[in-house]
C-alpha atoms as a PDB file:
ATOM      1  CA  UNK A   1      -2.717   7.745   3.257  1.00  0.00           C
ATOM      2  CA  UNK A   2      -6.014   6.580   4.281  1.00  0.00           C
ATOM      3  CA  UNK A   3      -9.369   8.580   3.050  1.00  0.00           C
ATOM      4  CA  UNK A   4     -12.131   9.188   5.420  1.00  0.00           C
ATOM      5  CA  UNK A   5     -15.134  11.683   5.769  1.00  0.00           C
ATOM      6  CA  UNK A   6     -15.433  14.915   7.876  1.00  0.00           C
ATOM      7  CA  UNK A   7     -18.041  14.738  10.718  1.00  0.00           C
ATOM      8  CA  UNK A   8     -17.350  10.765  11.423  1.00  0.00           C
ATOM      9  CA  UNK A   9     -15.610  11.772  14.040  1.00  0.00           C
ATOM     10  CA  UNK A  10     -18.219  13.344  15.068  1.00  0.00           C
ATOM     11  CA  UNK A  11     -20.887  10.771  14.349  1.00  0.00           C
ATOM     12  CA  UNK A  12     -18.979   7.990  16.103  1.00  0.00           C
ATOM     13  CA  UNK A  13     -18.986  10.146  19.669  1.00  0.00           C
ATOM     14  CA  UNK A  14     -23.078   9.610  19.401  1.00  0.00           C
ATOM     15  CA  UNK A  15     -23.302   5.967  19.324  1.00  0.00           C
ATOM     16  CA  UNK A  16     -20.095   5.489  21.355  1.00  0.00           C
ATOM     17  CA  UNK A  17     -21.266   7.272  24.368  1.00  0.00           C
ATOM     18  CA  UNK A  18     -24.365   5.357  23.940  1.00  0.00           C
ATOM     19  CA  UNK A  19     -22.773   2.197  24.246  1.00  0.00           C
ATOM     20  CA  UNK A  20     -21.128   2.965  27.173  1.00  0.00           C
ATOM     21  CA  UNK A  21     -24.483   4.452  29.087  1.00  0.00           C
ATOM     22  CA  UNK A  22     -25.441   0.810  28.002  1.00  0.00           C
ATOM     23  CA  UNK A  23     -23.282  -1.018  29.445  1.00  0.00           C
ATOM     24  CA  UNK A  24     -23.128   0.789  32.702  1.00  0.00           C
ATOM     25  CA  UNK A  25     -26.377   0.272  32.697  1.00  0.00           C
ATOM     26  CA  UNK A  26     -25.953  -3.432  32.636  1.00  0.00           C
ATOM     27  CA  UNK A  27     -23.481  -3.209  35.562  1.00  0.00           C
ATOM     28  CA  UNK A  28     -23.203  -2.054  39.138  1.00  0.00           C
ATOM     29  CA  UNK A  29     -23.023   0.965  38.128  1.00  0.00           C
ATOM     30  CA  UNK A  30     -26.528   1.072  36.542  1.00  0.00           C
ATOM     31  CA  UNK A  31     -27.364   3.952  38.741  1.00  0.00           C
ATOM     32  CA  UNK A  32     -25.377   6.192  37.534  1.00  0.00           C
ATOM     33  CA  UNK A  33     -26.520   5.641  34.125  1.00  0.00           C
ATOM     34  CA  UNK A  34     -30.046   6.287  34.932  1.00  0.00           C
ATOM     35  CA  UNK A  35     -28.866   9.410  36.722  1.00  0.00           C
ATOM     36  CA  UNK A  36     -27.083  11.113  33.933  1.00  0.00           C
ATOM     37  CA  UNK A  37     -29.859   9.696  31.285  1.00  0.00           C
ATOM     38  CA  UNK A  38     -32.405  11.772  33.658  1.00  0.00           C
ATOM     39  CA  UNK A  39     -30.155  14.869  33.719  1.00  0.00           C
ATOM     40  CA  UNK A  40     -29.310  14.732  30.037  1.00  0.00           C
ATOM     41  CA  UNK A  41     -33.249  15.513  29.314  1.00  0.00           C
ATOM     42  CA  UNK A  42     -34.041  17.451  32.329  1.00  0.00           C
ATOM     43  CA  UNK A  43     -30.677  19.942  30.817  1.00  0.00           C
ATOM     44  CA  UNK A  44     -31.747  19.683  27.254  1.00  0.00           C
ATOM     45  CA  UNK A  45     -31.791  23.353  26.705  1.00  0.00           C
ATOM     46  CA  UNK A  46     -28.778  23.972  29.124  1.00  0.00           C
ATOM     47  CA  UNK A  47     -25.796  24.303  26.046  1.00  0.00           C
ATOM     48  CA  UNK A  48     -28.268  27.120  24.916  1.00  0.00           C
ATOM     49  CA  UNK A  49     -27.577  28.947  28.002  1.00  0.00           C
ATOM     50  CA  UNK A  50     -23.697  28.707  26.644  1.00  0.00           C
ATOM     51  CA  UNK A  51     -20.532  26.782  28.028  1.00  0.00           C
ATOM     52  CA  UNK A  52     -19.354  25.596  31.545  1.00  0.00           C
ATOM     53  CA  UNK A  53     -15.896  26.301  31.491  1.00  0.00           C
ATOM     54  CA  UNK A  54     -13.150  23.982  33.513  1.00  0.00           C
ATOM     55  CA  UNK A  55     -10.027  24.893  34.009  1.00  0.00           C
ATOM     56  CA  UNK A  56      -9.450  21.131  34.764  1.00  0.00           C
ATOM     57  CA  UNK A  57     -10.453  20.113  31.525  1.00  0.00           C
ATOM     58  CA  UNK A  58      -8.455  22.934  29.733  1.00  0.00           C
ATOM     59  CA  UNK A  59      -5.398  21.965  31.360  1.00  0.00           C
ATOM     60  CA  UNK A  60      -4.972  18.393  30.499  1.00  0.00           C
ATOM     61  CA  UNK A  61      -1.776  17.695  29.615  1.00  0.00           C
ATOM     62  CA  UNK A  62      -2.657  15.992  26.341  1.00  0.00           C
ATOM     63  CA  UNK A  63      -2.986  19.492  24.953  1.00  0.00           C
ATOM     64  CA  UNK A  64       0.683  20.492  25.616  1.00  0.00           C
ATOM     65  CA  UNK A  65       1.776  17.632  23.359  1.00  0.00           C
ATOM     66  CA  UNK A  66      -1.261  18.312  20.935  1.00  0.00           C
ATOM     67  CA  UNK A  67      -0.111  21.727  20.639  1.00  0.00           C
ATOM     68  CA  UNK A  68       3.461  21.208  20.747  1.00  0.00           C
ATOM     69  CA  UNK A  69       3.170  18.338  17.642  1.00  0.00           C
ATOM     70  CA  UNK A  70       2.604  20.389  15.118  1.00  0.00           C
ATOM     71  CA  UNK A  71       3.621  22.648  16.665  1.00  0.00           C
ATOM     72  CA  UNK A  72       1.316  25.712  16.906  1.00  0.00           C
ATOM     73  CA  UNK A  73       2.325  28.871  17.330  1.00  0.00           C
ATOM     74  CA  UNK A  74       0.522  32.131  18.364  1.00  0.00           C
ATOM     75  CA  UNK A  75       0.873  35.573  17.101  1.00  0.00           C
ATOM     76  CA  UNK A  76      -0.094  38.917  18.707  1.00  0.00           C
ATOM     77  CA  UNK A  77      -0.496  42.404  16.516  1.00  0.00           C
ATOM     78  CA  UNK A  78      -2.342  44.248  18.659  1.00  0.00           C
ATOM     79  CA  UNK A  79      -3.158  43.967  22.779  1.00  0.00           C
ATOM     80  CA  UNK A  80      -7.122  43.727  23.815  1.00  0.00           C
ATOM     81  CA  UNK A  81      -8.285  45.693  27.079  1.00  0.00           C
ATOM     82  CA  UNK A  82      -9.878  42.606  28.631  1.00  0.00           C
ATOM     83  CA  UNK A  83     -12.944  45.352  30.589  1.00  0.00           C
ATOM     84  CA  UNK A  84     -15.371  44.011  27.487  1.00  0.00           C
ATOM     85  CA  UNK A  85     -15.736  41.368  25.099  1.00  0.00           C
ATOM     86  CA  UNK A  86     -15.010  40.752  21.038  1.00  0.00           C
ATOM     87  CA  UNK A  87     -16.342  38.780  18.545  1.00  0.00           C
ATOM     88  CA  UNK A  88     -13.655  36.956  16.498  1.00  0.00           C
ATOM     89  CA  UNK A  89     -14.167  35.815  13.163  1.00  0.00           C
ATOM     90  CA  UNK A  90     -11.721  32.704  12.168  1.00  0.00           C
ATOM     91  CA  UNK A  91     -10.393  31.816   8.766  1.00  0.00           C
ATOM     92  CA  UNK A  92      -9.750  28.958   6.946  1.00  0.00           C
ATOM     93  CA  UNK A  93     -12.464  26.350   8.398  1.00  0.00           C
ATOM     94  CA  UNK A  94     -10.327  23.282   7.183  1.00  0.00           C
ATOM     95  CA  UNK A  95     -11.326  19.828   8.276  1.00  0.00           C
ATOM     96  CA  UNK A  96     -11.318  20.480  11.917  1.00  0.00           C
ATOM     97  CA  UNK A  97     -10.199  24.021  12.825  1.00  0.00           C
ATOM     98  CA  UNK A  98      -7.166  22.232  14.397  1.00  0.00           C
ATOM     99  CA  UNK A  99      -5.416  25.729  14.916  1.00  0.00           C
ATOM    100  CA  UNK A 100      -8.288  27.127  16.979  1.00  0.00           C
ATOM    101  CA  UNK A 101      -9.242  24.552  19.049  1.00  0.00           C
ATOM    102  CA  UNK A 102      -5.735  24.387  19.677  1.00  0.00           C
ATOM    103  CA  UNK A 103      -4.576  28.175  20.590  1.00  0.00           C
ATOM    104  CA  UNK A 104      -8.033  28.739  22.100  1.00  0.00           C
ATOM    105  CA  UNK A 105      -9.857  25.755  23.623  1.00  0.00           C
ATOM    106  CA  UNK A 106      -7.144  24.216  24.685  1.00  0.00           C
ATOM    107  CA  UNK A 107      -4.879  25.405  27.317  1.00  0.00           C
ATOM    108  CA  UNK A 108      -2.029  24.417  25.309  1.00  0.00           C
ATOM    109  CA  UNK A 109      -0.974  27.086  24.803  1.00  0.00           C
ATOM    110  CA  UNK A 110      -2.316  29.187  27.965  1.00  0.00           C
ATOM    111  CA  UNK A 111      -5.736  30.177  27.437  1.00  0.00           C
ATOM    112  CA  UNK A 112      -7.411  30.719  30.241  1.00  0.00           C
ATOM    113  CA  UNK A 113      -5.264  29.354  32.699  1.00  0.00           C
ATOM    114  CA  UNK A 114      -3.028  26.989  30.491  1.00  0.00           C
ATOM    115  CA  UNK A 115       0.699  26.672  30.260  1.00  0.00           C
ATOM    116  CA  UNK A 116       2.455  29.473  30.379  1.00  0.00           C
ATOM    117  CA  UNK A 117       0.991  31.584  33.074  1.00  0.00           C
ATOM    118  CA  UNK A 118       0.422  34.552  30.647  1.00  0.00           C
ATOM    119  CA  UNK A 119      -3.298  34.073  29.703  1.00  0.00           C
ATOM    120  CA  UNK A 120      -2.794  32.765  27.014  1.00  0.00           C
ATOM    121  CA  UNK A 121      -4.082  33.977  23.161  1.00  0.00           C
ATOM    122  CA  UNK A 122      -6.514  36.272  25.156  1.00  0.00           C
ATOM    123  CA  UNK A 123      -5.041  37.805  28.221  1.00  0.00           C
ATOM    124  CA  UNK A 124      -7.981  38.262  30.623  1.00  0.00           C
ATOM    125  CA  UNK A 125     -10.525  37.173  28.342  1.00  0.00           C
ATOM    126  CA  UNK A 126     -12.794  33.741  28.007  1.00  0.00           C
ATOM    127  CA  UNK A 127     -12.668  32.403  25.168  1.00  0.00           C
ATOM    128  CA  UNK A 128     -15.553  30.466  23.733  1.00  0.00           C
ATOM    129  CA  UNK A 129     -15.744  28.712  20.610  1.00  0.00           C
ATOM    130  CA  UNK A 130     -19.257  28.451  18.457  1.00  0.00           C
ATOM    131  CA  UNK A 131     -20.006  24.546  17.292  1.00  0.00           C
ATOM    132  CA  UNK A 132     -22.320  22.544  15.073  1.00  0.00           C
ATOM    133  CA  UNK A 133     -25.376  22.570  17.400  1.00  0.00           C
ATOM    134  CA  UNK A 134     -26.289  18.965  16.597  1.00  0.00           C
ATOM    135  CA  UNK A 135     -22.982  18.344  19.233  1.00  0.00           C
ATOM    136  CA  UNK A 136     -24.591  19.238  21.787  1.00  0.00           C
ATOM    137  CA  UNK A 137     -27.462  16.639  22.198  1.00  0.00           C
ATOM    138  CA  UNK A 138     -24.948  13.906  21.981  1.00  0.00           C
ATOM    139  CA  UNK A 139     -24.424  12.457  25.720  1.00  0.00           C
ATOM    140  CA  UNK A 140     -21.363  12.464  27.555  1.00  0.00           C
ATOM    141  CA  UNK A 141     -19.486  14.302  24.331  1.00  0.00           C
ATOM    142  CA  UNK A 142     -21.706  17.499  25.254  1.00  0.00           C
ATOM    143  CA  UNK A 143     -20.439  17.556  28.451  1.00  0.00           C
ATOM    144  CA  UNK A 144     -17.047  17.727  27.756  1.00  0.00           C
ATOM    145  CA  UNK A 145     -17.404  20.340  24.820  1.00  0.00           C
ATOM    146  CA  UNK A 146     -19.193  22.956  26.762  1.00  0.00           C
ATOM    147  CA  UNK A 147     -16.480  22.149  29.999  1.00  0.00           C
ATOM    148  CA  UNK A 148     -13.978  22.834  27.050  1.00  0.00           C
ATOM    149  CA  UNK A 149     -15.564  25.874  25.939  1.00  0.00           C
ATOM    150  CA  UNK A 150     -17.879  25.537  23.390  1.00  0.00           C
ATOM    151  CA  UNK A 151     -21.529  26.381  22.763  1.00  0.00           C
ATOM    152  CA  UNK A 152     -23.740  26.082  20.130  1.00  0.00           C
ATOM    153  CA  UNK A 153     -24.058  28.278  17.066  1.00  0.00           C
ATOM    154  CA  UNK A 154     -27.270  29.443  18.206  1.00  0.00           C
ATOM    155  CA  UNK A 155     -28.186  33.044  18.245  1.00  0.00           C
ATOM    156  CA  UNK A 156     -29.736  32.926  21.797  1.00  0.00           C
ATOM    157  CA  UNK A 157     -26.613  31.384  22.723  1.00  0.00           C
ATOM    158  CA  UNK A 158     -24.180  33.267  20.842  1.00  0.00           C
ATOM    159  CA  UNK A 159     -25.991  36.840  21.889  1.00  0.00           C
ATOM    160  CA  UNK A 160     -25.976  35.376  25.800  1.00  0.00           C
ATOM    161  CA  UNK A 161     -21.762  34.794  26.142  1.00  0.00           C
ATOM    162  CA  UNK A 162     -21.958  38.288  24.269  1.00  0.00           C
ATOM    163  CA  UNK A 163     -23.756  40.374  26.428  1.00  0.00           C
ATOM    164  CA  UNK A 164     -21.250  39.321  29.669  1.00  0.00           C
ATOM    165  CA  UNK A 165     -18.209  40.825  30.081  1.00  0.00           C
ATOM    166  CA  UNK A 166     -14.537  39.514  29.711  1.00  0.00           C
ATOM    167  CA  UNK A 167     -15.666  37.388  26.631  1.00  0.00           C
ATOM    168  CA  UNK A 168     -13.794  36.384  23.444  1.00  0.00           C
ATOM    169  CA  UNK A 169     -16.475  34.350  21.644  1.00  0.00           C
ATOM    170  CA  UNK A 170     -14.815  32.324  18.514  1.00  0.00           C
ATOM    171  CA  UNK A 171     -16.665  32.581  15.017  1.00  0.00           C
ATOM    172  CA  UNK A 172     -15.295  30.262  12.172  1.00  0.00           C
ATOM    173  CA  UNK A 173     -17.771  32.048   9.866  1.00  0.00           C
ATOM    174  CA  UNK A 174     -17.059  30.208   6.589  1.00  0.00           C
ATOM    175  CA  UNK A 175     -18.632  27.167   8.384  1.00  0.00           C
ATOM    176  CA  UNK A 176     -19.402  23.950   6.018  1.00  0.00           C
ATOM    177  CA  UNK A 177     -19.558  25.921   3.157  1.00  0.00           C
ATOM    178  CA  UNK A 178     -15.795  27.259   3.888  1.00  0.00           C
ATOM    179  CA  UNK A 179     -14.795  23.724   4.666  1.00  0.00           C
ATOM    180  CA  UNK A 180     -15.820  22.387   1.403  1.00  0.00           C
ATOM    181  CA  UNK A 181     -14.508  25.152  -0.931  1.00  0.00           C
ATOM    182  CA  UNK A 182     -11.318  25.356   0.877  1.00  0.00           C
ATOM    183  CA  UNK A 183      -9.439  26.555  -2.347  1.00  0.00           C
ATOM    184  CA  UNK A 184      -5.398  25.622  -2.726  1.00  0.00           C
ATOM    185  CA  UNK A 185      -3.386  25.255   0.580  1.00  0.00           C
ATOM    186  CA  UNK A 186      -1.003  28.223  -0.391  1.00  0.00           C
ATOM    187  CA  UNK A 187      -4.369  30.546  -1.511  1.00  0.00           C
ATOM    188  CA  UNK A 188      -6.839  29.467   0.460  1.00  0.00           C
ATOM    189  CA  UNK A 189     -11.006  30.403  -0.364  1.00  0.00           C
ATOM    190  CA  UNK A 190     -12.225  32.681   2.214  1.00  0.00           C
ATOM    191  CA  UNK A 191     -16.270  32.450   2.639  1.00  0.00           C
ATOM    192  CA  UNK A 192     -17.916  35.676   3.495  1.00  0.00           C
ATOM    193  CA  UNK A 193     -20.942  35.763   1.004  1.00  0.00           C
ATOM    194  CA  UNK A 194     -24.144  36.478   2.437  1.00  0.00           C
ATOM    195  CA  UNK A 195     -22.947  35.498   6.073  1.00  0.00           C
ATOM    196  CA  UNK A 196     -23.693  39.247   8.129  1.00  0.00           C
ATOM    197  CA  UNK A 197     -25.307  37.713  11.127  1.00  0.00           C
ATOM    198  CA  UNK A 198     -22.549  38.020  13.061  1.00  0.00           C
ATOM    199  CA  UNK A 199     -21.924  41.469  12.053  1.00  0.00           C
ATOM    200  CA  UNK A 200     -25.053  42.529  12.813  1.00  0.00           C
ATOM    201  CA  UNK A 201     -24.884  40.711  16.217  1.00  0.00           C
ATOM    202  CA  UNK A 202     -21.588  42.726  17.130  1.00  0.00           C
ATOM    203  CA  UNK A 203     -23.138  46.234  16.293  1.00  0.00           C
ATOM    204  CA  UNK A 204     -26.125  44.984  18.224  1.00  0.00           C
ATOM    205  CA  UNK A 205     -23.845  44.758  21.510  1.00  0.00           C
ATOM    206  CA  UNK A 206     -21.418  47.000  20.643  1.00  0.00           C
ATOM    207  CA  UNK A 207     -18.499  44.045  20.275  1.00  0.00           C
ATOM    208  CA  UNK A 208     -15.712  45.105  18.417  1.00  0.00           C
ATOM    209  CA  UNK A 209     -14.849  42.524  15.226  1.00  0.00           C
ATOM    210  CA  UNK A 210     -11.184  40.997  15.562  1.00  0.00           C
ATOM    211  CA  UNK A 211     -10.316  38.464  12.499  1.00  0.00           C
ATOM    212  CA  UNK A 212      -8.326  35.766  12.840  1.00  0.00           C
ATOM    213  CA  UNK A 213      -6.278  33.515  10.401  1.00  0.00           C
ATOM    214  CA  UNK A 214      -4.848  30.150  10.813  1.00  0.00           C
ATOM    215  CA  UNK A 215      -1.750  29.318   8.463  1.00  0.00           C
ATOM    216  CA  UNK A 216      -1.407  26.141   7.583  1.00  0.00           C
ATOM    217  CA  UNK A 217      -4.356  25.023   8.008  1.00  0.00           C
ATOM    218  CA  UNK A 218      -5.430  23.144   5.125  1.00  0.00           C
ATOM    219  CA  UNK A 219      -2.174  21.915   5.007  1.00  0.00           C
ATOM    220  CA  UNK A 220      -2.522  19.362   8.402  1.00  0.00           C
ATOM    221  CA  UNK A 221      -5.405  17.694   6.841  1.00  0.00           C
ATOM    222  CA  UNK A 222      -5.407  18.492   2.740  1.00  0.00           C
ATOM    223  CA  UNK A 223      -8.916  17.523   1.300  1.00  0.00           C
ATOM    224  CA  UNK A 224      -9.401  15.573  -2.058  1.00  0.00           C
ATOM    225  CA  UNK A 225     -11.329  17.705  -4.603  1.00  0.00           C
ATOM    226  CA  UNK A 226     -13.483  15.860  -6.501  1.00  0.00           C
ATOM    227  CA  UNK A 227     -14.643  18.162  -9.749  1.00  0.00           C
ATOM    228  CA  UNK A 228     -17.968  19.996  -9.772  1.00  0.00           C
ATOM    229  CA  UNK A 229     -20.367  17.932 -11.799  1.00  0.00           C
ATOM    230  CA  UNK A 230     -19.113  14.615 -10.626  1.00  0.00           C
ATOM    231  CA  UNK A 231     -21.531  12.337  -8.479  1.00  0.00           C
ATOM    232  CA  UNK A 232     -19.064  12.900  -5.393  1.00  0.00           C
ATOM    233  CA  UNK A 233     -19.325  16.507  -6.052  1.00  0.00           C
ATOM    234  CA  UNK A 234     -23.288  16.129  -5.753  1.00  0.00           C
ATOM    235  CA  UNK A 235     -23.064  13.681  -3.260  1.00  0.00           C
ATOM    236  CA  UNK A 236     -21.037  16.167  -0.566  1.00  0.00           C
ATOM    237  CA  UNK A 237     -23.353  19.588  -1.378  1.00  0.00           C
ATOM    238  CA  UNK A 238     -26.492  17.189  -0.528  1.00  0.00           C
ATOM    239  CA  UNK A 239     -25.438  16.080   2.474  1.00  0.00           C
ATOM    240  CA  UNK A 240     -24.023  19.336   3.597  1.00  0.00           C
ATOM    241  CA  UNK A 241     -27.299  20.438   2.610  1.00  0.00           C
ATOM    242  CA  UNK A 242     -29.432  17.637   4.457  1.00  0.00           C
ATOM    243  CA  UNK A 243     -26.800  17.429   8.144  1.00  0.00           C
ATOM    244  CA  UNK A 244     -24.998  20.699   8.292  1.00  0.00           C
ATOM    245  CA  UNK A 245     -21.105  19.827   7.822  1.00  0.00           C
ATOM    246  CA  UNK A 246     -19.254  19.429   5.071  1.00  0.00           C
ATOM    247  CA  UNK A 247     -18.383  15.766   4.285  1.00  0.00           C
ATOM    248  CA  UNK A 248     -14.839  16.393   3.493  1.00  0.00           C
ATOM    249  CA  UNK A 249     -12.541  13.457   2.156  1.00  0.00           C
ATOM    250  CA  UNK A 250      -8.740  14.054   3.212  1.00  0.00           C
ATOM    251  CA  UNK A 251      -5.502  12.032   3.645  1.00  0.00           C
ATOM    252  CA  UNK A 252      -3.830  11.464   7.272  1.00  0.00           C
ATOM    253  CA  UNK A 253      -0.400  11.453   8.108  1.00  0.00           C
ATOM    254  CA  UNK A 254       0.671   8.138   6.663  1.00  0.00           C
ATOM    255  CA  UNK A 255      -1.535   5.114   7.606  1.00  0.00           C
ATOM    256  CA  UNK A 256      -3.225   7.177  10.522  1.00  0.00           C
ATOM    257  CA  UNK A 257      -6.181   8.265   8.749  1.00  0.00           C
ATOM    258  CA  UNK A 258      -7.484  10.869  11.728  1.00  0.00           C
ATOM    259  CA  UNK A 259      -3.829  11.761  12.475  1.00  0.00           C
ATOM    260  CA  UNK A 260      -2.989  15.151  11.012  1.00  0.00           C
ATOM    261  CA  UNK A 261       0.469  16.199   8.789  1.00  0.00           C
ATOM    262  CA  UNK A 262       2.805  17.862  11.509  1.00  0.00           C
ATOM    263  CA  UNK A 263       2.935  20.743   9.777  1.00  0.00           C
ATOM    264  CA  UNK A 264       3.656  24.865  11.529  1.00  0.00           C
ATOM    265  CA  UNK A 265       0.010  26.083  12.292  1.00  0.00           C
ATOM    266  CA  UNK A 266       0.544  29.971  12.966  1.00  0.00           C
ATOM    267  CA  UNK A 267      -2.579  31.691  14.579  1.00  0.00           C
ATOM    268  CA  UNK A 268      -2.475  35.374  13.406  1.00  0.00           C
ATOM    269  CA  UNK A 269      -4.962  37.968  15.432  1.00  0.00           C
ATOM    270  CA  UNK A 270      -5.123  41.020  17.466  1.00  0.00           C
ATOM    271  CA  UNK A 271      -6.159  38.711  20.657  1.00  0.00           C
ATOM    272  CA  UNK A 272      -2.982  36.921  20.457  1.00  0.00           C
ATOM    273  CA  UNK A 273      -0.229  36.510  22.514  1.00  0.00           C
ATOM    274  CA  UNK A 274       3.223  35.303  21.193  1.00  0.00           C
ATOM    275  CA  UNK A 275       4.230  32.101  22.254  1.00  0.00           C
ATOM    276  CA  UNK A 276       6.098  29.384  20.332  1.00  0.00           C
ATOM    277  CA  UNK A 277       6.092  25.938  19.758  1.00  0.00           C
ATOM    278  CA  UNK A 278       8.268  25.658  22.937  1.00  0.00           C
ATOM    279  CA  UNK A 279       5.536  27.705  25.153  1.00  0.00           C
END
């Protein structure tokens, strides 16, 4: 298939939602550009203050047939009284963390609201998932990622969702590092060295810790490894170094280069609640 880099996708939102301030700017609806323009620095700071969360957004139907494609499926092992809120920690990072945006940003599969009428993968809870904070000064794209749920992996942020109640704030703690070193697709590398912040921020509050593990995973979007030493090799630690992701190279599904493998994604955790590809 085709070979592209990790955080493109990304990249391209920038300059794309740039364009299209631009040209609204050069049409009758120039107003509205200078509007949101204004309110995108007067609200600077505002993804520090954590997500907006819309049920609207959620509940697009797109996300039925994102979720159902693969499909993904999500397990429960143990119930969560939804009176206070948990800090999960997600494993494997992968590409794109297709299995947790997709059981808990989504309302694919009922969070918050979504199909299925149960509550989805956290019964009574809000889930919010922790981003790249460099998201979040991109225009337009910012405002749909904190409607859908996510906030920046700030400490004020992350220690303001924590200290409400009724919160299920989303950790992929292996991060860039995690997506870079994801090991073999039947063993994958779990990164845990040296990352205790958000252990220290859940005894700070009192949040209980509740892992999570995606299977199957690295398997919708498998990486190329390139072998340590080589100029690639050097080229992806410095510029996970110097912007913060991990420049991954993988293969899409066929000639679809951004289109994952349909491949079973199975969500394991204690906030879970079982529903099937079917929902």
């Amino acid at each position: 298939g085709w070979i592209t880099w990790n955080g493109k996708q990304h990249l391209k939102k920038g300059p794309s939602s740039v364009l299209l301030l631009l040209a609204l700017l050069c049409s009758r609806l120039w107003l509205l550009a200078v509007l949101y323009w204004g309110w995108w620095l007067w609200d600077w700071n505002g993804p520090e203050r954590g997500p907006r969360h819309s049920r609207w957004v959620r509940n697009w139907k797109i996300w039925e047939y994102f979720c159902d494609y693969f499909p993904i499926t999500v397990i429960r092992t143990a119930p969560l009284p939804p009176h206070r809120s948990y800090l999960l920690a997600a494993h494997p990072h992968g590409v794109a963390c297709i299995g947790i945006f997709g059981a808990f940003v989504s309302g694919g599969r009922g969070a918050w609201g979504g199909r299925g009428g149960s509550g989805g993968p956290c019964p009574g809870l809000k889930p919010t998932l922790a981003a790249l904070g460099g998201l979040f000064h991109l225009p337009l794209y910012r405002e749909y990622a904190m409607a859908a749920g996510l906030c920046p992996v700030s400490r004020p942020c992350l220690q303001r969702v924590l200290s409400q109640p009724g919160q299920a704030l989303l950790i992929v703690v292996g991060g860039a590092a995690e997506a870079l070193d994801p090991g073999d697709p039947q063993c994958p590398h779990i990164t845990l060295k040296g990352r205790f912040g958000f252990v220290r921020m859940a005894l700070r509050y009192g949040t209980p810790l509740v892992p999570v593990f995606v299977f199957g995973e690295l398997q919708a979007l498998p990486q190329i490894s390139f072998p340590e030493g080589s100029w690639m090799r050097r080229l992806q630690r410095g510029l996970k170094a110097l912007l913060g992701f991990a420049p991954c190279v993988w293969r899409g599904r066929g000639w679809l280069p951004l289109l994952p493998h349909a491949v079973p994604l199975t969500v394991v955790g204690e906030c879970g609640a079982t529903n099937g590809g079917a929902g």
